[in-house]
Protein backbone atom coordinates (compact mmCIF):
# COMPACT_ATOMS: atom_id res chain seq x y z
CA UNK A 1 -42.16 -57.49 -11.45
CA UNK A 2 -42.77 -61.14 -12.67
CA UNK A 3 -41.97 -61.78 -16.14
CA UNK A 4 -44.16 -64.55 -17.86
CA UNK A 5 -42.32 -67.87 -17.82
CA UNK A 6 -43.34 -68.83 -21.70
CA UNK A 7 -41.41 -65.11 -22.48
CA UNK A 8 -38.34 -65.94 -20.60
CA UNK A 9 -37.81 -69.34 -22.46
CA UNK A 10 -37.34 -67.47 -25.16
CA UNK A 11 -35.02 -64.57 -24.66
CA UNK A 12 -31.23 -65.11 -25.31
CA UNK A 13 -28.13 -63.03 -25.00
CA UNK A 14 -27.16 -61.34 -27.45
CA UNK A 15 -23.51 -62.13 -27.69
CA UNK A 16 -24.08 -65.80 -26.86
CA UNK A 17 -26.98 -67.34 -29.19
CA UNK A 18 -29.45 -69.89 -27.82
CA UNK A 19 -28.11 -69.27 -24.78
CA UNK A 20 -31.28 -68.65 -22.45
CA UNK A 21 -31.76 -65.85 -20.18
CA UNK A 22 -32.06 -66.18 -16.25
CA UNK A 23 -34.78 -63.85 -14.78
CA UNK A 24 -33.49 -62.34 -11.48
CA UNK A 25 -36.53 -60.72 -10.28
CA UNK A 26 -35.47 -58.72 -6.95
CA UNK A 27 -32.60 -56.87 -9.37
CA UNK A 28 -35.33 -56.80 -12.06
CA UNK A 29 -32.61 -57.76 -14.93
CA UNK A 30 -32.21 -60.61 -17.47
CA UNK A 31 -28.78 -62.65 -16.66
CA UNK A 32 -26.58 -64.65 -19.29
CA UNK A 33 -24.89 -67.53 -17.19
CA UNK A 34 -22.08 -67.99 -20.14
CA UNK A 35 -20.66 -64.04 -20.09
CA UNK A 36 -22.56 -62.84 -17.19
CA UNK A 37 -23.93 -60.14 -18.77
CA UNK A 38 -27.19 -58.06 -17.33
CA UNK A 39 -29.95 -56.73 -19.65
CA UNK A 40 -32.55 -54.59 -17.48
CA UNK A 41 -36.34 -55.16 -17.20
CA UNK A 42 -38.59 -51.71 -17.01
CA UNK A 43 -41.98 -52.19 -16.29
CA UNK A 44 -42.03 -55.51 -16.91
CA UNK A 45 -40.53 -55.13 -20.39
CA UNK A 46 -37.10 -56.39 -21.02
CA UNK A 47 -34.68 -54.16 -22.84
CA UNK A 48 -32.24 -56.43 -24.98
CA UNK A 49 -30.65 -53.83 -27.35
CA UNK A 50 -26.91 -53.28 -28.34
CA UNK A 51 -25.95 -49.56 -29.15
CA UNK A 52 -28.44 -47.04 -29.99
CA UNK A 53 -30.62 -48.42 -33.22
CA UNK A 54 -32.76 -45.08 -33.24
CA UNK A 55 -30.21 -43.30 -33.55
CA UNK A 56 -29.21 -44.57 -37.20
CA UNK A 57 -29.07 -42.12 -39.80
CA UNK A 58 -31.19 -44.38 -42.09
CA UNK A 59 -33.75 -45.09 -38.96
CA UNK A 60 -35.22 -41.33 -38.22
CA UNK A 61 -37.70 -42.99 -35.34
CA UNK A 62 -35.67 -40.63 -32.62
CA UNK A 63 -37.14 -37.51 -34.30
CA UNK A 64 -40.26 -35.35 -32.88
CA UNK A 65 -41.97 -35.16 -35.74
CA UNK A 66 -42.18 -38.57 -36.65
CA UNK A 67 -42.52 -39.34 -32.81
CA UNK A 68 -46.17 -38.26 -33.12
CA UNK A 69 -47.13 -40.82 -35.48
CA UNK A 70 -46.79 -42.93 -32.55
CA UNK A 71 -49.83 -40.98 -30.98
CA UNK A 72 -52.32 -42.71 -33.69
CA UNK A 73 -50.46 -46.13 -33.13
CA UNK A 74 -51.67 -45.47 -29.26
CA UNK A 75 -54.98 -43.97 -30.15
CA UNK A 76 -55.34 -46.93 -32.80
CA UNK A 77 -54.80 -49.80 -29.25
CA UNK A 78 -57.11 -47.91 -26.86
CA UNK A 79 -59.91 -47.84 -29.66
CA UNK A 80 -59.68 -44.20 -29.61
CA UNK A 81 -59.39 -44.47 -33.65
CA UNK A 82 -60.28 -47.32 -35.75
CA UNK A 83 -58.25 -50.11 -36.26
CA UNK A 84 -55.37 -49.79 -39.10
CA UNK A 85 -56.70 -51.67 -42.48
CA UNK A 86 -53.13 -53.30 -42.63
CA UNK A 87 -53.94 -55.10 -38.96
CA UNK A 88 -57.22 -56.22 -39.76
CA UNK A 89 -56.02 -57.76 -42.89
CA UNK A 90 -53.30 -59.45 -41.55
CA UNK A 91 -55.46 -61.31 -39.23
CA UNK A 92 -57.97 -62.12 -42.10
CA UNK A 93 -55.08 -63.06 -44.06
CA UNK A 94 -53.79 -65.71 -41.43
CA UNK A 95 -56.58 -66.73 -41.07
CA UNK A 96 -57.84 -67.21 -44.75
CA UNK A 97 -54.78 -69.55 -45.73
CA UNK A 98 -55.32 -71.39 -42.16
CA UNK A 99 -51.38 -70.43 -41.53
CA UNK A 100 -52.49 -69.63 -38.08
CA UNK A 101 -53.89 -72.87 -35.55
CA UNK A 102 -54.99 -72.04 -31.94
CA UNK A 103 -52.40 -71.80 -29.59
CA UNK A 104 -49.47 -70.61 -32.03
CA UNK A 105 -47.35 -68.10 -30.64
CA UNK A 106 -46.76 -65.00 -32.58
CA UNK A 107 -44.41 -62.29 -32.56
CA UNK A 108 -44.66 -58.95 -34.39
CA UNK A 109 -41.76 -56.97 -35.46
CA UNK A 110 -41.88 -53.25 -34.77
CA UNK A 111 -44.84 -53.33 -33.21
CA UNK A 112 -44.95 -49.75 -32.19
CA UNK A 113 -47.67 -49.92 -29.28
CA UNK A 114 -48.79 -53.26 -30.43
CA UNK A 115 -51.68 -51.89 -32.14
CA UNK A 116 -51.90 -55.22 -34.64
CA UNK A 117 -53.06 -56.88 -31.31
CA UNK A 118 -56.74 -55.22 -31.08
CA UNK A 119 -57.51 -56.96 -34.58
CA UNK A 120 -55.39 -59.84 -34.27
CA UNK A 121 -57.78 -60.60 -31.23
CA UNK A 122 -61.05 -59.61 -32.73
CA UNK A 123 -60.53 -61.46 -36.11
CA UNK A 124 -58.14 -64.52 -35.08
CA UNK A 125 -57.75 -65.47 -32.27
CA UNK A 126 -60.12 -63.73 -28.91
CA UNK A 127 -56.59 -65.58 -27.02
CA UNK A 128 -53.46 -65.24 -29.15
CA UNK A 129 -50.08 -65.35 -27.69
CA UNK A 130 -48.58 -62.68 -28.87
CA UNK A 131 -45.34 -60.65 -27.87
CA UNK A 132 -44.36 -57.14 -29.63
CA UNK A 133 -41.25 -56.13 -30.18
CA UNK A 134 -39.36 -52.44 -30.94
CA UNK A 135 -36.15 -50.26 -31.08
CA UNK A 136 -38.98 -47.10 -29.58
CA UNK A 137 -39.45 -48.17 -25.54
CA UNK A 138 -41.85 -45.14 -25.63
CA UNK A 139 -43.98 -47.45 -27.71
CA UNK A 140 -43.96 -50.40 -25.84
CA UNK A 141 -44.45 -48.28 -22.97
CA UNK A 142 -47.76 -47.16 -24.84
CA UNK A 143 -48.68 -50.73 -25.31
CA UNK A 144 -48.24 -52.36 -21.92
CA UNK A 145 -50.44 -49.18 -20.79
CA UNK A 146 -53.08 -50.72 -23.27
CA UNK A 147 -52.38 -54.35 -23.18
CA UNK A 148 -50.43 -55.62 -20.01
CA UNK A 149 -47.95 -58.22 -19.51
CA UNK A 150 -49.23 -61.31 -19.14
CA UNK A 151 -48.80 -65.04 -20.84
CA UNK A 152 -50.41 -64.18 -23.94
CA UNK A 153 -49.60 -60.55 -24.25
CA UNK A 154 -45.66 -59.18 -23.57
CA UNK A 155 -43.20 -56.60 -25.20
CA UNK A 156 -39.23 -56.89 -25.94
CA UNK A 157 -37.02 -53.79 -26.20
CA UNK A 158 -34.68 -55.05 -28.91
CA UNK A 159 -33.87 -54.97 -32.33
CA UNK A 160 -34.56 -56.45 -35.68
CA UNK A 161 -31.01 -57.04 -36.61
CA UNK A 162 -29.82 -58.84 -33.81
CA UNK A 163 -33.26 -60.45 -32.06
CA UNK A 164 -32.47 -61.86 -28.62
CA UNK A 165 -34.73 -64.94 -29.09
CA UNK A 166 -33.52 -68.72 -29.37
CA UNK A 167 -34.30 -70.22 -32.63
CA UNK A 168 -37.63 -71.09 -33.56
CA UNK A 169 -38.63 -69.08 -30.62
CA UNK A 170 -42.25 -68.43 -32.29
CA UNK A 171 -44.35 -70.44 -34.71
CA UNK A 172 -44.79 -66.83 -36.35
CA UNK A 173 -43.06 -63.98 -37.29
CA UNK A 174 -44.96 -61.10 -38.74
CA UNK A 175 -43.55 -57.94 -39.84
CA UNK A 176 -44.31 -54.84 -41.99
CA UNK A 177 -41.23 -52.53 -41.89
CA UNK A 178 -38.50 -54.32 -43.84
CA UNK A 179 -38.77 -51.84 -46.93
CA UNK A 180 -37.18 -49.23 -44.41
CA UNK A 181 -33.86 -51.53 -44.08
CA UNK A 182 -30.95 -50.51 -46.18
CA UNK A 183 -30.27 -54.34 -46.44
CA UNK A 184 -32.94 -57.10 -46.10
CA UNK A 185 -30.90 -60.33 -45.73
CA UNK A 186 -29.88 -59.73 -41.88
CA UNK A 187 -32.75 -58.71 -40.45
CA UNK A 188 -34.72 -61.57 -42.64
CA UNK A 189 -32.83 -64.33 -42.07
CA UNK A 190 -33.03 -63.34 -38.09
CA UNK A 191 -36.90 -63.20 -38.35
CA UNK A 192 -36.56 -67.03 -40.19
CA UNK A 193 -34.08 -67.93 -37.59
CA UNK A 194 -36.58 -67.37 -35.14
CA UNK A 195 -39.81 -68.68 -36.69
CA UNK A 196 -41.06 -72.41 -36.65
CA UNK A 197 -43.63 -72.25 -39.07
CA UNK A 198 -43.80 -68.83 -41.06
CA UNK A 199 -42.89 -65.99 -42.02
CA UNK A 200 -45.88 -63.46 -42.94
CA UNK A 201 -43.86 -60.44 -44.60
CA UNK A 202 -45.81 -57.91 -46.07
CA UNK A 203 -43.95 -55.25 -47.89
CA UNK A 204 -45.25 -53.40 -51.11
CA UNK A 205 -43.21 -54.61 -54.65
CA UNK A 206 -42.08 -53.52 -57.37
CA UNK A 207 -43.17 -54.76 -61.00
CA UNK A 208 -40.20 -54.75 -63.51
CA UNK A 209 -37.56 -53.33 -61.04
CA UNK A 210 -36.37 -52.95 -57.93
CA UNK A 211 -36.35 -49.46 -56.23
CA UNK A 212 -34.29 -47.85 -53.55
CA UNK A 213 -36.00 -44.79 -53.17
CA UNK A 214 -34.30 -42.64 -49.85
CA UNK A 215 -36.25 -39.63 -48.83
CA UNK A 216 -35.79 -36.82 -46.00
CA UNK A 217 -38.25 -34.69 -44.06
CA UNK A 218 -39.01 -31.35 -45.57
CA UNK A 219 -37.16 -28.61 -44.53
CA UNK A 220 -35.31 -25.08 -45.99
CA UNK A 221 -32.60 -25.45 -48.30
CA UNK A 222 -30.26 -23.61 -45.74
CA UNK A 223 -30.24 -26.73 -43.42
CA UNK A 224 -29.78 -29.27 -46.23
CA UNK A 225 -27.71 -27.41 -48.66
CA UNK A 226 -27.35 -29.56 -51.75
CA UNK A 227 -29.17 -32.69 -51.67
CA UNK A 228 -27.44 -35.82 -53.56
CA UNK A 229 -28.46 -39.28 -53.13
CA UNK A 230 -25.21 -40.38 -51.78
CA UNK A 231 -25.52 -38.12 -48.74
CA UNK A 232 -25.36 -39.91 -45.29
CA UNK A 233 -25.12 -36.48 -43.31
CA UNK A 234 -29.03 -35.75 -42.75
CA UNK A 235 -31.37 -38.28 -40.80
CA UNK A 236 -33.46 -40.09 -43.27
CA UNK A 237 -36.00 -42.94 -44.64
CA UNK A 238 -36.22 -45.58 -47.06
CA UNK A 239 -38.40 -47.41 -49.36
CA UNK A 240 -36.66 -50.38 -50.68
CA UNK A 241 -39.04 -52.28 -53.18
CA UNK A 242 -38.07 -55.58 -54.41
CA UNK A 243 -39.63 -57.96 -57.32
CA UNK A 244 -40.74 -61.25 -56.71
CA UNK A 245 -38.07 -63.00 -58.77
CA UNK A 246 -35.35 -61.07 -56.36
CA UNK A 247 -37.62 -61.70 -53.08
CA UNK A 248 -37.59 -65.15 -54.20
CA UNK A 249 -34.31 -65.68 -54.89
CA UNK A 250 -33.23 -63.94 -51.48
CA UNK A 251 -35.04 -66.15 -49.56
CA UNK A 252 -33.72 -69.27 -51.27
CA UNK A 253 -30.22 -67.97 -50.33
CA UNK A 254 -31.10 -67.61 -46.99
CA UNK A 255 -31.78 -71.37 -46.85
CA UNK A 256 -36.10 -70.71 -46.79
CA UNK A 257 -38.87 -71.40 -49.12
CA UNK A 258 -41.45 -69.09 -50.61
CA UNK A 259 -44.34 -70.47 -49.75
CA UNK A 260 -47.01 -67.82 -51.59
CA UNK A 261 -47.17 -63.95 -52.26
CA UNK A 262 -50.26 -62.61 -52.92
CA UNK A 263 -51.67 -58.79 -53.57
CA UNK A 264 -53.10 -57.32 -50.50
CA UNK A 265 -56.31 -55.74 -51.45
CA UNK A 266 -57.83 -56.08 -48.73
CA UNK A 267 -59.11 -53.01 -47.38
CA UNK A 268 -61.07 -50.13 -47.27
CA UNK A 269 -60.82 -46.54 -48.04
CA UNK A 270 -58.74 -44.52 -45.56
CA UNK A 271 -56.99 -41.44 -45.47
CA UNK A 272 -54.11 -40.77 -42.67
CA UNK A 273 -52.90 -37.70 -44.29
CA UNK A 274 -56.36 -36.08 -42.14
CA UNK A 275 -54.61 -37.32 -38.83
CA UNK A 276 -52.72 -34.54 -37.11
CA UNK A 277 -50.54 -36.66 -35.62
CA UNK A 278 -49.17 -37.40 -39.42
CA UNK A 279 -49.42 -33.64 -40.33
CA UNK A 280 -45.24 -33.18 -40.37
CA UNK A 281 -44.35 -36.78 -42.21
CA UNK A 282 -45.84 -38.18 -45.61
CA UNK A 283 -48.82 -40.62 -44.91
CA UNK A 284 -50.85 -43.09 -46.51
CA UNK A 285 -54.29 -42.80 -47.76
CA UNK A 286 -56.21 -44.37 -50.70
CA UNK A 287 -56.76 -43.15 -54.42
CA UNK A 288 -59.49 -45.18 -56.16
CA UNK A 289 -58.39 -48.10 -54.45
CA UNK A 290 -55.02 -47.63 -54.51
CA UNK A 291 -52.67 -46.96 -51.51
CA UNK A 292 -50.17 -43.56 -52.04
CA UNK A 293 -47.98 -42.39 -49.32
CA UNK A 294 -46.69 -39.13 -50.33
CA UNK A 295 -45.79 -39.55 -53.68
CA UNK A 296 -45.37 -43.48 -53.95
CA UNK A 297 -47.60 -46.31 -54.91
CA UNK A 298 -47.43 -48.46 -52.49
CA UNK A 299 -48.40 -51.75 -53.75
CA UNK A 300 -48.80 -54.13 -50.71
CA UNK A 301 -48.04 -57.86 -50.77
CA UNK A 302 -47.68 -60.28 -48.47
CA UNK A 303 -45.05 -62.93 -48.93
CA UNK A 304 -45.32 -66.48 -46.98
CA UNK A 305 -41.81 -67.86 -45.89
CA UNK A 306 -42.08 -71.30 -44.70
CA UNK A 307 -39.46 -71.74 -42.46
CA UNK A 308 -40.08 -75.85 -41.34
C-alpha cells in the first residue's frame, strides 16, 4: 500500500534522529539507511514503537475495560454520537487566536480513532492536514476505517516519548493526555521538538498547588490487598495537575516560550458517565458548568507553546 509522500518526509528512526525513513513498498516496511533497521507498515499505517508502551503499569490502555471507551471514540468519528465538546473547542480555539493558517500541518497526540478530525474539519479547516498518532493500533485501526490514508489524513503507531518524526515535522502539535504522564518534560519537549509553530496543550490546572493524584480501577479488596500510594504492583492512572507558575517555568527550561493559557469554557453540557461504553471507568460529565470526572474537578486550560 502507498504511503503519502508528505507522511514519509517526516518519519525518522528511532535510534537515529532526523534521520528520514525509506518507504519500501513491495515489503510494506519503513527502512533506516544509517542502522538498517525495518519498522512495518499495516494497513497503510506505520508502526514506529520501541517495547510495549501499553503495557506500562502507569498506562492501563491494554485493559478491557478501559478498551471500550475506545467504542465512543469510534462512534464519536462515524457520527454515530456527537462530537466530543473538547474537539470542537479546540478547533474554535485555533481558530479564535488565528494560531492556525490554511495549509498548516497538524498532528494530534493520542488520537485514539482520530475523532478530533470530524470537528477539526467542520470548524477549521473543510481540508486540514492532519496525521494522528497512538500507542492503541486498535484505534488507529478504527480511524483509517473512518478516515483513510491519504495526503491530508494519515495515522502513526508510535509513542509520545520517543516520536519518530524529524524536527519541526508539523507546524502543530496538539495534545490532551499529558496529565496521565508520570513526568511531563520528555514527552513535552518531544512534542516542541517536533512543532514549528505551536504547541496547543490543553490539560486541566491546579490553583495553589500541584497534584499527583494516582488512581486504580475498582475492584475487591482480595485482589488489591492494602492499597498505599507508593504501590507500583497494580495497573493504574494518573492525574498530574500543574500551576501555571510551574507549567511556565517547565517550559522555559525546556528552551520554549509560553505564549498564552487561557480557561477553556467552552462548551456545553454533557454527561459521559450515561455512555455504556464508560460504564466500568470514571467519566466526565458537567455539574453547573463545571467538568467532574469521577471525583475530580477538572479544570481545563489550554496552554500556547510557541516553539519558533
Amino acid at each position: 500500500m502507498t504511503l503519502p509522500n508528505k507522511l514519509t518526509e517526516k518519519l525518522s528512526c528511532l535510534e537515529h534522529k532526523n534521520q528520514r525513513l525509506i518507504y519500501n513498498e513491495s515489503k510494506e516496511v519503513l527502512l533506516c539507511p544509517n542502522c538498517k533497521r525495518e519498522y512495518p507498515v499495516y494497513f497503510g499505517i506505520p508502526s514506529i514503537v520501541q517495547g510495549n508502551p501499553e503495557e506500562e503499569k502507569w498506562n492501563p490502555w491494554s485493559l478491557d475495560e478501559v478498551e471500550m471507551m475506545g467504542n465512543s471514540y469510534y462512534k464519536r468519528s462515524t457520527g454515530e454520537l456527537p462530537e466530543k465538546e473538547a474537539s470542537k473547542s479546540y478547533a474554535r480555539f485555533l481558530k479564535r487566536h488565528k494560531l492556525y493558517s490554511k495549509g498548516d500541518t497538524l498532528v494530534d497526540i493520542g488520537c485514539a480513532t482520530g475523532h478530533f478530525l470530524r470537528s477539526f474539519r467542520r470548524l477549521l479547516d473543510e481540508k486540514v492536514s492532519y496525521t494522528g498518532i497512538d500507542t492503541h493500533f486498535r484505534f488507529l485501526r478504527w480511524g483509517r476505517e473512518v478516515f483513510g490514508v491519504t495526503d491530508t489524513c494519515n495515522f502513526v503507531h508510535c509513542d509520545a516519548l520517543n516520536l519518530p518524526f524529524v524536527n519541526n515535522s508539523f507546524d502543530i502539535v496538539i495534545v490532551n493526555l499529558f496529565h496521565f504522564f508520570p513526568r511531563i518534560d520528555v514527552p513535552l519537549k518531544e512534542a516542541m521538538r517536533i512543532a514549528k509553530k505551536y504547541v496547543v496543550w490543553r490539560t486541566p490546572l491546579g490553583k495553589k498547588a500541584n497534584y499527583m493524584i494516582k488512581f486504580v480501577l475498582d475492584e475487591p479488596f482480595d485482589k488489591f490487598k492494602i492499597l498505599t500510594h507508593d504501590r507500583e504492583d497494580v495497573d493504574y492512572s494518573l492525574y498530574m495537575l500543574y500551576t501555571k507558575k510551574y507549567i511556565k517555568g517547565l517550559v522555559d527550561s525546556l528552551g520554549g516560550k509560553v505564549k498564552l493559557i487561557e480557561r477553556d469554557d467552552d462548551f456545553e453540557n454533557f454527561d459521559n458517565t450515561a455512555l455504556a461504553d464508560f460504564a466500568h471507568v470514571p467519566a466526565t460529565k458537567t455539574v453547573n458548568g463545571i467538568q467532574i470526572n469521577g471525583n475530580l474537578v477538572m479544570d481545563w486550560h489550554y496552554i500556547v507553546i510557541d516553539c519558533k
